[in-house]
N, C-alpha and C. Protein backbone atom coordinates (compact mmCIF):
# COMPACT_ATOMS: atom_id res chain seq x y z
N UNK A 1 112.39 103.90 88.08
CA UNK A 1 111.94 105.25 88.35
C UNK A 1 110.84 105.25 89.39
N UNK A 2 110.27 103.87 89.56
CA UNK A 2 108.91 104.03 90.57
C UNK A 2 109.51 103.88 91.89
N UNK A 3 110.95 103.30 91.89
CA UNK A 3 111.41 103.20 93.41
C UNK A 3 112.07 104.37 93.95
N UNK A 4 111.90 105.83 92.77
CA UNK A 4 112.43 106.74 93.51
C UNK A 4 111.89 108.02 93.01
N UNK A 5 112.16 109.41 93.43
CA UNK A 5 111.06 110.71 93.08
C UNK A 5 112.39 111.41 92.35
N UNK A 6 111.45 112.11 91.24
CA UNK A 6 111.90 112.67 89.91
C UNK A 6 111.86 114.15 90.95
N UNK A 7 113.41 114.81 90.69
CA UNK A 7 113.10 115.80 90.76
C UNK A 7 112.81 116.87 90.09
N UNK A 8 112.89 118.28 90.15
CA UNK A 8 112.40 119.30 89.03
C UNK A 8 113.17 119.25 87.93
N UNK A 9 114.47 119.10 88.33
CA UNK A 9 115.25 119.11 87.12
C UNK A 9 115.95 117.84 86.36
N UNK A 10 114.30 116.85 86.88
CA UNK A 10 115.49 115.65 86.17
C UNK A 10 115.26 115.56 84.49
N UNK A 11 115.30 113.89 84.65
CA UNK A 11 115.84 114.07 82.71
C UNK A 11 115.18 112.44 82.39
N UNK A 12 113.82 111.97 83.15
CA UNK A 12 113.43 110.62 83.31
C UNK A 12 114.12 109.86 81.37
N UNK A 13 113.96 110.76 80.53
CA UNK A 13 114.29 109.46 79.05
C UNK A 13 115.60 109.53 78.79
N UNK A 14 116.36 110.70 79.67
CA UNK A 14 118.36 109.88 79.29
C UNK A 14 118.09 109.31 80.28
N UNK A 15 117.37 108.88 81.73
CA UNK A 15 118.17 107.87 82.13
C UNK A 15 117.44 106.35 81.98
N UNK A 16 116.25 106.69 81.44
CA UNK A 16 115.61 105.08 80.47
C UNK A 16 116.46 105.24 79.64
N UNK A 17 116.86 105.71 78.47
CA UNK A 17 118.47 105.86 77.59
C UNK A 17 119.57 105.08 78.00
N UNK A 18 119.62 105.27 79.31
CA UNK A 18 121.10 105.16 79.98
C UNK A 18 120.93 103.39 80.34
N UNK A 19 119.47 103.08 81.25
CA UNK A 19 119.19 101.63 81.94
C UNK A 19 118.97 101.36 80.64
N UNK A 20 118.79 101.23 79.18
CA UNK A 20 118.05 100.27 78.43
C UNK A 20 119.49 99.97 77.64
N UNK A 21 120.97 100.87 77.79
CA UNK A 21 121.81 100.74 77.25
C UNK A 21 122.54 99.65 78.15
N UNK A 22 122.48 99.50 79.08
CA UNK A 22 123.24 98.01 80.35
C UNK A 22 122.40 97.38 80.65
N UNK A 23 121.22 97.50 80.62
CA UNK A 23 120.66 96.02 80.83
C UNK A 23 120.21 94.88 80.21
N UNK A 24 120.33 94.89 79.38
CA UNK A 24 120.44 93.80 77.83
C UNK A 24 121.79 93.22 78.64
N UNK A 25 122.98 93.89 79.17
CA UNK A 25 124.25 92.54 79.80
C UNK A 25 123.73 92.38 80.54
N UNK A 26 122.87 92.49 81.53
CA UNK A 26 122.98 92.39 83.01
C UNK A 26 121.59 91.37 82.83
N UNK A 27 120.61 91.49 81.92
CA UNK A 27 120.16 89.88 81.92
C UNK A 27 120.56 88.60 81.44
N UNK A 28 121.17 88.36 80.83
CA UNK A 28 121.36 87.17 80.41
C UNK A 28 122.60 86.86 80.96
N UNK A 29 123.60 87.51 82.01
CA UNK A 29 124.31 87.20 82.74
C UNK A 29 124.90 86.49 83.46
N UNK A 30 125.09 85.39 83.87
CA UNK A 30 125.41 84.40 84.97
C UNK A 30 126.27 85.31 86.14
N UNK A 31 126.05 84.28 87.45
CA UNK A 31 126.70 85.25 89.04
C UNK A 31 128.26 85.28 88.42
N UNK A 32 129.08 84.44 88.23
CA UNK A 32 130.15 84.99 87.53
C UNK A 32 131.11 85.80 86.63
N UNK A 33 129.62 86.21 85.69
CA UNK A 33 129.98 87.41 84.72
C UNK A 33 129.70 88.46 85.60
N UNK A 34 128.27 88.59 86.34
CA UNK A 34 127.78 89.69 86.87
C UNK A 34 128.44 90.02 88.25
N UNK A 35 128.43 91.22 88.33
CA UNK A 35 128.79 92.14 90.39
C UNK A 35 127.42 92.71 90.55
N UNK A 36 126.44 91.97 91.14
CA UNK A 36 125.78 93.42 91.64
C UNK A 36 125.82 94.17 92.60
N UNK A 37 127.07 94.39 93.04
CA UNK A 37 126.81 95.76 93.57
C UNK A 37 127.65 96.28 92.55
N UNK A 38 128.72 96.43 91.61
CA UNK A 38 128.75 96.71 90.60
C UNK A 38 127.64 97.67 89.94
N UNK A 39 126.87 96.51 89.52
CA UNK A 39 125.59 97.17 88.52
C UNK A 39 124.73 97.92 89.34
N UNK A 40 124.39 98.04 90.65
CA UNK A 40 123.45 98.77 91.35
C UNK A 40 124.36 100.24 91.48
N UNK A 41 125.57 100.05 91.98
CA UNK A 41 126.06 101.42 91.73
C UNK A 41 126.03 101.83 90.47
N UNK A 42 126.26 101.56 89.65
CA UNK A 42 126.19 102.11 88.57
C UNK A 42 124.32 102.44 87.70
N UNK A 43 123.42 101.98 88.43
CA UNK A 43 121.99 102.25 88.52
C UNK A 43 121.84 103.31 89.37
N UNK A 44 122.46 103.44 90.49
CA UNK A 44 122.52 104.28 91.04
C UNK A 44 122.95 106.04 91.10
N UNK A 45 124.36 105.92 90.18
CA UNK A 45 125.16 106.41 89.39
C UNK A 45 124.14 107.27 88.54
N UNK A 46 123.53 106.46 87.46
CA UNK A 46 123.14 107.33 86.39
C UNK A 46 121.41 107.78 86.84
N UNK A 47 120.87 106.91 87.86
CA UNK A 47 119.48 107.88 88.72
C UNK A 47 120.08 109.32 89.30
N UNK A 48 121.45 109.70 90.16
CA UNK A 48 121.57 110.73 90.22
C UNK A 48 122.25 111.80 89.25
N UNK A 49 122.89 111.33 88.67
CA UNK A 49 123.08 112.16 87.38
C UNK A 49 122.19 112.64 86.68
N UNK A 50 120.98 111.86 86.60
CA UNK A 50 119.56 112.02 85.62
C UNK A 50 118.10 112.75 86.60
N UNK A 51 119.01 113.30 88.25
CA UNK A 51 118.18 113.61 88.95
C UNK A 51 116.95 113.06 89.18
N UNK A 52 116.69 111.64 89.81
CA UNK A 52 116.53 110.75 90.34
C UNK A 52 116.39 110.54 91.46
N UNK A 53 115.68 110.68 92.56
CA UNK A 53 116.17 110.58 93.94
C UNK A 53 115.62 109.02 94.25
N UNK A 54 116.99 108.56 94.60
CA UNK A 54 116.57 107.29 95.08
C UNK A 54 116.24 106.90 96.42
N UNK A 55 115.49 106.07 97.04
CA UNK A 55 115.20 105.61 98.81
C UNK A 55 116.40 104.94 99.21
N UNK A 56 116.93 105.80 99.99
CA UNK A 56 118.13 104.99 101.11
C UNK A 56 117.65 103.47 100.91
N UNK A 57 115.92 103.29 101.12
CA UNK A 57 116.03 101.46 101.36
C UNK A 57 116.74 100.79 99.99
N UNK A 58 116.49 101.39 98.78
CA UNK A 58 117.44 100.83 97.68
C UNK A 58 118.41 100.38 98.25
N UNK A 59 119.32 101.40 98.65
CA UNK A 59 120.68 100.82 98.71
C UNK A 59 121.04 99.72 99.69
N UNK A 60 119.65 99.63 100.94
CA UNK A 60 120.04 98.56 101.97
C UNK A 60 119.76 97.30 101.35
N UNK A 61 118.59 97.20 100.49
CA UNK A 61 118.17 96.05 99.82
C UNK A 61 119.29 95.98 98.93
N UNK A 62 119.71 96.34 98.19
CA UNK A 62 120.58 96.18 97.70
C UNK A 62 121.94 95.35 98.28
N UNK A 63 122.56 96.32 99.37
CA UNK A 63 123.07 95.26 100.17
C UNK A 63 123.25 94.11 100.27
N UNK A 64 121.89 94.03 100.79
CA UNK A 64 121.49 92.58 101.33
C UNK A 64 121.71 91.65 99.76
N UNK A 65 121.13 92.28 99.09
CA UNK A 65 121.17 91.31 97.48
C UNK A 65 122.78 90.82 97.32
N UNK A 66 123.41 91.89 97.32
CA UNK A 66 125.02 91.70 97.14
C UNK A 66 125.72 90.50 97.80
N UNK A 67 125.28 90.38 99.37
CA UNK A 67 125.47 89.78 100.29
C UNK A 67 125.10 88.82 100.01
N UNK A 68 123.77 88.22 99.62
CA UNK A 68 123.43 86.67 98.93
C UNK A 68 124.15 86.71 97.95
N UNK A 69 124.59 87.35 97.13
CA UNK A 69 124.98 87.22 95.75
C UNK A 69 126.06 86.57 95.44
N UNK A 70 127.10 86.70 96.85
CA UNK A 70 128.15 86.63 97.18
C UNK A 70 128.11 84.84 97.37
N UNK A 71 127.14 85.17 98.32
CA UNK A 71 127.03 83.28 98.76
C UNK A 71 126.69 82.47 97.50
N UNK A 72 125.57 82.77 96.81
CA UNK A 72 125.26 82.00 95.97
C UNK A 72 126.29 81.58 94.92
N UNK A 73 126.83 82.86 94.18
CA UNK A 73 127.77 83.10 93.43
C UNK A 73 129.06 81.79 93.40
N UNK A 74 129.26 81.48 95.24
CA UNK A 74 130.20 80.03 95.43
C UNK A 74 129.67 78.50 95.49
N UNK A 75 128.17 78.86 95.86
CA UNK A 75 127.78 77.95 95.76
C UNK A 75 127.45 77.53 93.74
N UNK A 76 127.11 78.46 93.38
CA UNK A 76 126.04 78.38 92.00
C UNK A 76 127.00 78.94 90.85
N UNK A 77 127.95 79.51 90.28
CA UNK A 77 128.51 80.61 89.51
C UNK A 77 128.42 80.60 88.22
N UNK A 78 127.47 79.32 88.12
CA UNK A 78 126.54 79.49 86.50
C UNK A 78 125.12 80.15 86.37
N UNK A 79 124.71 80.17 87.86
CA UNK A 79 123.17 80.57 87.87
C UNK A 79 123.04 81.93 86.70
N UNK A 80 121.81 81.76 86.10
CA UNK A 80 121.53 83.17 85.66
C UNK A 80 120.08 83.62 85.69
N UNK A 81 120.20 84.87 86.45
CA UNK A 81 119.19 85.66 87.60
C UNK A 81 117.70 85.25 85.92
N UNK A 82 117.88 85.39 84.86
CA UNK A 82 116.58 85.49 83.80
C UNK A 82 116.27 84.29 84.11
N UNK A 83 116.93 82.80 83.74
CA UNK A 83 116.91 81.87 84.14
C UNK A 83 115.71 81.24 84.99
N UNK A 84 116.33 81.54 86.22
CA UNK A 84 115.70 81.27 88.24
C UNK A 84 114.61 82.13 88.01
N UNK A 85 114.47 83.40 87.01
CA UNK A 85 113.16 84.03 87.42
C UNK A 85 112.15 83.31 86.28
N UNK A 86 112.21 83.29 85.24
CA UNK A 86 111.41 83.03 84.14
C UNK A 86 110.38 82.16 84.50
N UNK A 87 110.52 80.78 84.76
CA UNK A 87 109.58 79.73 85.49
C UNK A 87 108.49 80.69 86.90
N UNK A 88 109.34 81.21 87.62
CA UNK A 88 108.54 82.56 88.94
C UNK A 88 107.47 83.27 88.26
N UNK A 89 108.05 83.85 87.23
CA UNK A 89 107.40 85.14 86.37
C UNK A 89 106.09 84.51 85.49
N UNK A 90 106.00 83.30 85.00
CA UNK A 90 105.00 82.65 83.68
C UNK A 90 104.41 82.48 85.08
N UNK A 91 104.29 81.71 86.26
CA UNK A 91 103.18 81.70 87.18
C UNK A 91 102.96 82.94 87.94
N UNK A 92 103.72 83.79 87.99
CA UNK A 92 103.08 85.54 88.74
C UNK A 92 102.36 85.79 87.37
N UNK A 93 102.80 85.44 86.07
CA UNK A 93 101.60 86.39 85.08
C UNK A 93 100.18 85.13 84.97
N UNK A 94 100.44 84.26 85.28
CA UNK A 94 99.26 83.41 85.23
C UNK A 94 97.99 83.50 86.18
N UNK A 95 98.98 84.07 87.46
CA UNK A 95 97.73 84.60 88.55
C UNK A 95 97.58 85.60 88.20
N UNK A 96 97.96 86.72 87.45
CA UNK A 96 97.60 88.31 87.43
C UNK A 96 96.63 88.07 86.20
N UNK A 97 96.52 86.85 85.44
CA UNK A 97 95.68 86.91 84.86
C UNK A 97 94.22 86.45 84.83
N UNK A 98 94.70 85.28 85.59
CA UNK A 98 93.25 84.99 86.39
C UNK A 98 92.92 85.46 87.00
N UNK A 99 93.39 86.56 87.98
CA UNK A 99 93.04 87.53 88.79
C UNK A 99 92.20 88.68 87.96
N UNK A 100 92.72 88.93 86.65
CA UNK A 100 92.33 89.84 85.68
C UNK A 100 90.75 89.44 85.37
N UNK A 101 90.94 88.12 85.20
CA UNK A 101 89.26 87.78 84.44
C UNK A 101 88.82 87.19 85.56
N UNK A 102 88.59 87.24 86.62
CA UNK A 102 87.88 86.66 87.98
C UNK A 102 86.75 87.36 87.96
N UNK A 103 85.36 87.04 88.42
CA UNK A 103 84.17 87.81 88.70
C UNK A 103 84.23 89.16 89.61
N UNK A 104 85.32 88.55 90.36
CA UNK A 104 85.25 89.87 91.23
C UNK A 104 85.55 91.31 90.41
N UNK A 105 86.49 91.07 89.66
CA UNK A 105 87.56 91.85 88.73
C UNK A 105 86.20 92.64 87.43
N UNK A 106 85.49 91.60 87.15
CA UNK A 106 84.67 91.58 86.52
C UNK A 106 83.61 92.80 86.68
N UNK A 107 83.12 92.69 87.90
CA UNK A 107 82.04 93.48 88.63
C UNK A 107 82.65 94.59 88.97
N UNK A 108 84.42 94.67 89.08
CA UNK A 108 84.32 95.83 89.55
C UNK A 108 84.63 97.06 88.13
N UNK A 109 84.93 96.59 87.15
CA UNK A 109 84.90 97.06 86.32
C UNK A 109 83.28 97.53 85.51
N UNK A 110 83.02 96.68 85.61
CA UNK A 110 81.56 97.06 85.78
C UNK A 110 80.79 98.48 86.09
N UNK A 111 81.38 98.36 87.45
CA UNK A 111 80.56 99.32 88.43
C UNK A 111 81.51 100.61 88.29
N UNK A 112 83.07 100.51 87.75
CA UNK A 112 83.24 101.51 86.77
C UNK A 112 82.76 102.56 86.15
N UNK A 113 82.60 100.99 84.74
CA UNK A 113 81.75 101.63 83.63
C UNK A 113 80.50 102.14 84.00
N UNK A 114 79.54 101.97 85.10
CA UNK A 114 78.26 102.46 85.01
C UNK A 114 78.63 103.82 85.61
N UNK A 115 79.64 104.00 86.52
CA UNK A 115 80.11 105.30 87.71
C UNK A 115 80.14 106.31 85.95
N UNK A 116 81.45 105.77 85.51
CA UNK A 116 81.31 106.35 84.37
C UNK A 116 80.38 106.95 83.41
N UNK A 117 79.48 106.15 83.23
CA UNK A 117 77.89 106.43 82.17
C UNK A 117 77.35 107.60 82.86
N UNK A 118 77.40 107.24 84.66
CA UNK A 118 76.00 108.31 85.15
C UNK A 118 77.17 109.87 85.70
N UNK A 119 78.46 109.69 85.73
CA UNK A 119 78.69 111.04 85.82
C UNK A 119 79.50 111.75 84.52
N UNK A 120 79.82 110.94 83.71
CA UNK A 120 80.57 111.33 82.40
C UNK A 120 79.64 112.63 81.76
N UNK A 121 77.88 112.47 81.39
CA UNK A 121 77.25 113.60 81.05
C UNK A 121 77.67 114.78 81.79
N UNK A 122 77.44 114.58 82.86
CA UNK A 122 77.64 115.64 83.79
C UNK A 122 78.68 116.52 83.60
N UNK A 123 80.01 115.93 84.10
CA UNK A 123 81.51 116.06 83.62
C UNK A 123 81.56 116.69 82.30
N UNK A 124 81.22 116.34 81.25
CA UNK A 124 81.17 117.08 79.91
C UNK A 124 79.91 118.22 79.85
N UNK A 125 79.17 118.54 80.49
CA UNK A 125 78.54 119.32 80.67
C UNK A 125 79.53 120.76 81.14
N UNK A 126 80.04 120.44 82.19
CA UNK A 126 80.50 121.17 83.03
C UNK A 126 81.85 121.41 82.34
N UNK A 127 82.56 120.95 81.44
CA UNK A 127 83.73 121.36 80.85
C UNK A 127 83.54 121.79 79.75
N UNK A 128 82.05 121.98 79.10
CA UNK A 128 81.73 122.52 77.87
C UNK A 128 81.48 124.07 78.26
N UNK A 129 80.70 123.93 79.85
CA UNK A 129 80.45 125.75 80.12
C UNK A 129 81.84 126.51 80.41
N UNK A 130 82.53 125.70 81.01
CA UNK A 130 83.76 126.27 81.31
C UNK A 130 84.73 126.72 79.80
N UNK A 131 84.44 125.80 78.88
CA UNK A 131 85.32 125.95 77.29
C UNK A 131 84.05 127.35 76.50
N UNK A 132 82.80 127.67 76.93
CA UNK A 132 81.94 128.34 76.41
C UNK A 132 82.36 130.21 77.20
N UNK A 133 82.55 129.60 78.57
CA UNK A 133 82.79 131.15 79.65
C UNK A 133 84.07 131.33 79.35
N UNK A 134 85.29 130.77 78.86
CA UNK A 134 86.55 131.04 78.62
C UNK A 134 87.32 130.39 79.84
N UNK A 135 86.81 129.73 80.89
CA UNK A 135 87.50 129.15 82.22
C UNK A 135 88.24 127.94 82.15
N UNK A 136 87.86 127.21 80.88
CA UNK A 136 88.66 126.05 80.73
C UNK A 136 90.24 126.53 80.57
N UNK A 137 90.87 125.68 81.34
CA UNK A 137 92.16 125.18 81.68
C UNK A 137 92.78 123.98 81.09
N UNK A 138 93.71 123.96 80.79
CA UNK A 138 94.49 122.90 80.23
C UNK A 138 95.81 122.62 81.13
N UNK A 139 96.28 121.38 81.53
CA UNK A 139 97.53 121.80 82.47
C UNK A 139 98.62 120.42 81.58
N UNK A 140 99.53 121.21 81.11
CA UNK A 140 100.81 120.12 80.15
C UNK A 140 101.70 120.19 80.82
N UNK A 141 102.61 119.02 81.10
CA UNK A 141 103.95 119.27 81.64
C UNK A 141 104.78 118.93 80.23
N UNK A 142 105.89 119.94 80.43
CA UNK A 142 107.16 119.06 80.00
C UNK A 142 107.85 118.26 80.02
N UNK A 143 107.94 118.11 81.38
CA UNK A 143 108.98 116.96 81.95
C UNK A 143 107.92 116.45 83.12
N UNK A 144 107.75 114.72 82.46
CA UNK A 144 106.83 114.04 83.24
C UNK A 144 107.29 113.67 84.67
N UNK A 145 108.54 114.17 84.66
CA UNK A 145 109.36 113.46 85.46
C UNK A 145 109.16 114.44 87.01
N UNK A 146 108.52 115.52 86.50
CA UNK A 146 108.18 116.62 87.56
C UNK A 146 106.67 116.77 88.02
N UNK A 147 106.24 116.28 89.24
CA UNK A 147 105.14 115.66 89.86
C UNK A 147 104.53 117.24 90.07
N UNK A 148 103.04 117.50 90.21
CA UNK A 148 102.37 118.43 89.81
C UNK A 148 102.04 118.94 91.29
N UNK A 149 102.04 119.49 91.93
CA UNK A 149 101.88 119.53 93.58
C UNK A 149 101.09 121.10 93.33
N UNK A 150 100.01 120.72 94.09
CA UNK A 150 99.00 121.73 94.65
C UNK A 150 99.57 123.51 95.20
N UNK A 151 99.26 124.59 94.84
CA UNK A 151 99.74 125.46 94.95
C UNK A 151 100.75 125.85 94.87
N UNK A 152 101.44 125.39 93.38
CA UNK A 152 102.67 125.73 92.60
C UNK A 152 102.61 125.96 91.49
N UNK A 153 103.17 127.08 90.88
CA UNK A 153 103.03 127.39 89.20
C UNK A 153 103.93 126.01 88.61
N UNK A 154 103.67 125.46 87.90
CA UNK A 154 104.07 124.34 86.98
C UNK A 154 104.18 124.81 85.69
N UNK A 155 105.39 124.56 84.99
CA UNK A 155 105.93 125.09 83.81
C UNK A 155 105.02 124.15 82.77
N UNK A 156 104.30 125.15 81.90
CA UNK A 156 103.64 124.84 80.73
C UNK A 156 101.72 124.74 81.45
N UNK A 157 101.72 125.10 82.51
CA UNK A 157 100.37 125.19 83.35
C UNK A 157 99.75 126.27 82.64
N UNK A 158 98.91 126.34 81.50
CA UNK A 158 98.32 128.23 81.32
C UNK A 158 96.65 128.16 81.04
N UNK A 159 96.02 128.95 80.95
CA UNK A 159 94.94 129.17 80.50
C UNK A 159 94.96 128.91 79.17
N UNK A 160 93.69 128.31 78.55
CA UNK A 160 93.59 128.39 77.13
C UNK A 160 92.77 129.26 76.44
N UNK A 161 92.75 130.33 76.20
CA UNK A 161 91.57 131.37 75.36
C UNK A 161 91.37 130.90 74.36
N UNK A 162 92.28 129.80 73.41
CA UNK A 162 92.48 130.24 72.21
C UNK A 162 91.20 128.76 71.70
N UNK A 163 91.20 128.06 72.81
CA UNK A 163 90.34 127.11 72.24
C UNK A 163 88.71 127.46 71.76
N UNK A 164 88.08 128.32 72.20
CA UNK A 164 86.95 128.57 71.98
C UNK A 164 86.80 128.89 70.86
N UNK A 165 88.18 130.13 70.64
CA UNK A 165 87.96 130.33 69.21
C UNK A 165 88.39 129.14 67.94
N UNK A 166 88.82 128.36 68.24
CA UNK A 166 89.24 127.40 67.27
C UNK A 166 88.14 126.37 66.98
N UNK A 167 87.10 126.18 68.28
CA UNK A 167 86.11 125.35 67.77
C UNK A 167 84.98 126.60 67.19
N UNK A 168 85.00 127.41 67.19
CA UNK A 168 84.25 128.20 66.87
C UNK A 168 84.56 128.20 64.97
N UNK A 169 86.06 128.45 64.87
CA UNK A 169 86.59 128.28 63.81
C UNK A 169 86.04 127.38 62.78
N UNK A 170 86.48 126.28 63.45
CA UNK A 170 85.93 124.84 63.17
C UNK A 170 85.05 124.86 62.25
N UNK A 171 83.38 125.13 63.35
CA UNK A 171 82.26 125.49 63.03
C UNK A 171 81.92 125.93 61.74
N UNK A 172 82.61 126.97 61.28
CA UNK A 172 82.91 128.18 60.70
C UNK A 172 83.15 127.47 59.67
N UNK A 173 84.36 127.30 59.14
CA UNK A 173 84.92 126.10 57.79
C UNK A 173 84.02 124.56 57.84
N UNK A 174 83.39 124.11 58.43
CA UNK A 174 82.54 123.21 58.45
C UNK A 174 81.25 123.98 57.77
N UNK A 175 80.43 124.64 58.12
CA UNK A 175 79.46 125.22 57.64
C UNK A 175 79.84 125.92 56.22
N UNK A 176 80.62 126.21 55.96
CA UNK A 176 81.75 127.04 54.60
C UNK A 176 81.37 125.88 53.86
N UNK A 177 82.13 124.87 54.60
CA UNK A 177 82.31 123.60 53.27
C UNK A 177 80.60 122.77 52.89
N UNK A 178 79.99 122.76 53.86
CA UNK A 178 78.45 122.32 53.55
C UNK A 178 77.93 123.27 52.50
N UNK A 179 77.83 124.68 52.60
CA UNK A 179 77.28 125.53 51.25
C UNK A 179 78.09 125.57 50.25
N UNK A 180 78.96 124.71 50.31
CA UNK A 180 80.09 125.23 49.19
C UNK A 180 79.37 124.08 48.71
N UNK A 181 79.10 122.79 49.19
CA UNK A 181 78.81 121.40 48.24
C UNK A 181 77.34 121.41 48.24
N UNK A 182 76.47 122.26 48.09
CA UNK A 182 74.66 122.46 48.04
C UNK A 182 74.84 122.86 46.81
């Protein structure tokens, strides 16, 4: 889904539904069981059905994959793609993890948390007057799959009135229940 843009009317969890139902075959596969261009059309297939827009470069990379796939496939036709990657993958997560706990990584999290400390008051300041004047806003989507773009009504976008009164409420049955137990 990150290699391509959700449109308004897509459907992003049938088509995680759809990829989590074929790809359990398509890993443990060898080049002889597997086609990928096979399986990419058919990835392809259920991204536009599920309104999906995929990048033309997909399909060239893709290509090109097919095209080795082809070669290897005569040379190799036991290889299997989990296989060749697994050994790749334990050293890409070994640097992302030392990368994770490195000083640098360290400090910048850091300087985060302090960004955080000195404007977080502030920030809650300013969303308490807004929840006090009635201006607080809440913005929910339905479908995550529909990206939020600047000067467009967005379905489920509304004002909230109702919150003030509910912490007010709150208040209300909180203070109830303290004289009730005096």
């Amino acid at each position: 889904m990150n290699l391509g843009t959700a449109t308004p009317w897509s459907n992003p969890s049938a088509f995680i539904q759809d990829i989590s139902r074929i790809v359990p075959h398509w890993t443990d596969a060898s080049l002889a069981e597997l086609n990928f261009g096979v399986a990419l059309m058919t990835l392809l297939r259920y991204s536009s059905q599920r309104g999906i827009q995929i990048t033309p470069l997909t399909s060239v990379v893709g290509k090109s994959v097919a095209n080795i796939e082809g070669s290897v496939r005569c040379l190799y036709p036991e290889l299997k793609l989990s296989t060749a990657l697994h050994g790749t993958l334990q050293d890409v997560m070994q640097d992302l993890i030392l990368e994770t706990l490195s000083g640098e990584q360290a400090a910048q999290t850091a300087l985060h948390l302090l960004s955080t400390l000195t404007q977080g008051p502030a920030q809650l300041q300013a969303s308490l007057t807004d929840l006090s004047t009635r201006q607080l806003t809440l913005q929910t989507r339905n479908n995550p799959g529909d990206p939020i773009q600047a000067g467009r009504r967005h379905r489920g976008v509304a004002p909230i009135n109702t919150l003030p009164a509910l912490a007010m409420g709150a208040a209300y049955l909180r203070a109830r229940h303290r004289k009730k137990n005096c």
